[in-house]
Each structure stands twice: as C-alpha cells, then as structure tokens.
C-alpha atoms as a PDB file:
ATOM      1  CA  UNK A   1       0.000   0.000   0.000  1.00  0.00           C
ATOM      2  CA  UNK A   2       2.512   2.511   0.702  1.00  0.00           C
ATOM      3  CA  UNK A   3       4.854   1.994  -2.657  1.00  0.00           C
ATOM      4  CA  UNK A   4       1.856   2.715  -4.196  1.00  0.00           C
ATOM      5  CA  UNK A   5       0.889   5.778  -2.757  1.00  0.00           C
ATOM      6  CA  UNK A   6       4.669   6.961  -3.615  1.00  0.00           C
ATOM      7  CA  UNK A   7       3.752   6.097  -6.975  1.00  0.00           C
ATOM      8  CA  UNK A   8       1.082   7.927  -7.145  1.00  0.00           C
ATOM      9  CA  UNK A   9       2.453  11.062  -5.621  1.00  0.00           C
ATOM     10  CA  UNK A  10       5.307  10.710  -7.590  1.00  0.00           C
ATOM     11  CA  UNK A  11       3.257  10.618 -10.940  1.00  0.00           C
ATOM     12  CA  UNK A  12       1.022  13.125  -9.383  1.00  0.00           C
ATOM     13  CA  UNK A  13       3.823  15.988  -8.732  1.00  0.00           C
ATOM     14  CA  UNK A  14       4.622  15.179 -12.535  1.00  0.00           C
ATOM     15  CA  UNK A  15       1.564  16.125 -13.679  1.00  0.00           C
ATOM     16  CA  UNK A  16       1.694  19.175 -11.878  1.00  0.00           C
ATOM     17  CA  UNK A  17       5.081  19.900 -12.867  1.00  0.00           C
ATOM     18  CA  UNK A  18       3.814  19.337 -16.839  1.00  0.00           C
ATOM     19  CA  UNK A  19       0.953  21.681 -16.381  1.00  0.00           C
ATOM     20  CA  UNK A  20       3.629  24.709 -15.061  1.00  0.00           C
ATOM     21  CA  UNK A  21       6.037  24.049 -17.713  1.00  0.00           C
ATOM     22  CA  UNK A  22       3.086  24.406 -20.306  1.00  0.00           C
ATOM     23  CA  UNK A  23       1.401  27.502 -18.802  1.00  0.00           C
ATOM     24  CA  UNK A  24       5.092  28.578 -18.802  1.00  0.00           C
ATOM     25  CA  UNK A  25       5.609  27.828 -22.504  1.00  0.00           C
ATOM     26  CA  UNK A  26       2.532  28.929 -23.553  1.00  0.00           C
ATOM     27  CA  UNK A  27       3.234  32.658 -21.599  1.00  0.00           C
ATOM     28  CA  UNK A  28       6.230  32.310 -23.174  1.00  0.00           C
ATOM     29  CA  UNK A  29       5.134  32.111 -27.097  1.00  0.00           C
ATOM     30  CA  UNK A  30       1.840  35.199 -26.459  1.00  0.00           C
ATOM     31  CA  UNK A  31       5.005  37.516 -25.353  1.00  0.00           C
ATOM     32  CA  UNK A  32       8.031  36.332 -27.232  1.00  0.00           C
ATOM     33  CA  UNK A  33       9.316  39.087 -29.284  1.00  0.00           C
ATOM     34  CA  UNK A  34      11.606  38.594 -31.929  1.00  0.00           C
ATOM     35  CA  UNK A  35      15.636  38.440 -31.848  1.00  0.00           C
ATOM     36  CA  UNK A  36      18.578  39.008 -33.729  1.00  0.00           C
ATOM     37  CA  UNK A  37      19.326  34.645 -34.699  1.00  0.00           C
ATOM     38  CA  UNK A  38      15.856  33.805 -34.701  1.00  0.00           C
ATOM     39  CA  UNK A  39      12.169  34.860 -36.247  1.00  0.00           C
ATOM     40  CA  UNK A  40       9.730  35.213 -33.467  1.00  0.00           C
ATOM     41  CA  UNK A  41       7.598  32.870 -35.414  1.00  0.00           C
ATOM     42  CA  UNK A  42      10.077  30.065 -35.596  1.00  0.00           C
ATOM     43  CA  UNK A  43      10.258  30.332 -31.356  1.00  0.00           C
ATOM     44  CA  UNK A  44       6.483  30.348 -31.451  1.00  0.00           C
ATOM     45  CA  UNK A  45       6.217  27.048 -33.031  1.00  0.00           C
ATOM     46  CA  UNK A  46       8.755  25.983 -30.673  1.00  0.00           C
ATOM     47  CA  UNK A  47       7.251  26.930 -27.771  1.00  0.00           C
ATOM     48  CA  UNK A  48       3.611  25.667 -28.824  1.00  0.00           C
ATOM     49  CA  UNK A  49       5.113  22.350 -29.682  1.00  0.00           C
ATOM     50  CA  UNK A  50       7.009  22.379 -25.770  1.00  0.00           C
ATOM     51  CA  UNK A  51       3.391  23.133 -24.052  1.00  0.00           C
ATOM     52  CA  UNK A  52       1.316  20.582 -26.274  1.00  0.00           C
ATOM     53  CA  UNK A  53       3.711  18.049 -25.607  1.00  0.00           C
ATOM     54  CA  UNK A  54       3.686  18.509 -21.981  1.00  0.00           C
ATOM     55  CA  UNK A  55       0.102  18.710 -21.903  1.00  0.00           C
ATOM     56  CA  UNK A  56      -0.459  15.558 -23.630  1.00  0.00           C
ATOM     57  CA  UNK A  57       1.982  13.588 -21.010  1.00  0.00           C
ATOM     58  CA  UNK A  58       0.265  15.155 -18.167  1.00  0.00           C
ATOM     59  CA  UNK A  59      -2.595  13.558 -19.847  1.00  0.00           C
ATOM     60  CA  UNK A  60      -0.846  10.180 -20.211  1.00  0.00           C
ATOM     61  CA  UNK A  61       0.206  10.292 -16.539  1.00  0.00           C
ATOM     62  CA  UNK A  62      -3.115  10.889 -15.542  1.00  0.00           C
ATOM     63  CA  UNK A  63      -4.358   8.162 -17.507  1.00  0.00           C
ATOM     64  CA  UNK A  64      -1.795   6.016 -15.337  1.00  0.00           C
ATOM     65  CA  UNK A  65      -3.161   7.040 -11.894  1.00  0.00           C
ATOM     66  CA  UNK A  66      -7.087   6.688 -12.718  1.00  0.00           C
END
C-alpha cells in the first residue's frame, strides 16, 4: 500500500510539474518578441510544440493514476 501511494504522488507531482512548464511555454510564445538569430515565429512554433507536448503527457500520466 505505501509503494503505491509513492507512486502515485510521484506521478502526481509530474503532472503538476507538466501543467507549469506548459502555462510557462505557452506565456512564453503570447510575449516572445523577436531576436537578432531567430524569427519570433520560428520560437512560437517551438514553444507551442514544448506546451502541447507537456500537456499531452500530463494527460498520459493521468491516464496512469485513474
């Protein structure tokens, strides 16, 4: 019982820590402006790629607890 409930904290914190790094990468590509080496579009796609990705493992993890 126990080494599961580290599991599922474990996973759970992940999830958390997914959602964060895609609000943070979605702030990120609204305000980006643009730079000297790259377009601001090209950083954009980046970015959106980053928080979609992260969003669709949180999703996986949660998948995993439930």
């Amino acid at each position: 019982m126990d080494v599961t409930y580290l599991i599922e904290g474990i996973l759970f914190g992940l999830i958390i820590l997914l959602i964060g790094l895609a609000g943070g990468a979605f702030f990120t590509m609204a305000t980006l402006k643009s730079t000297d080496e790259n377009s601001a579009t090209e950083s954009r796609i980046e970015f959106g790629f980053y928080g979609v990705a992260s969003l669709i493992f949180a999703g996986l993890l949660t998948g995993i607890i439930s």
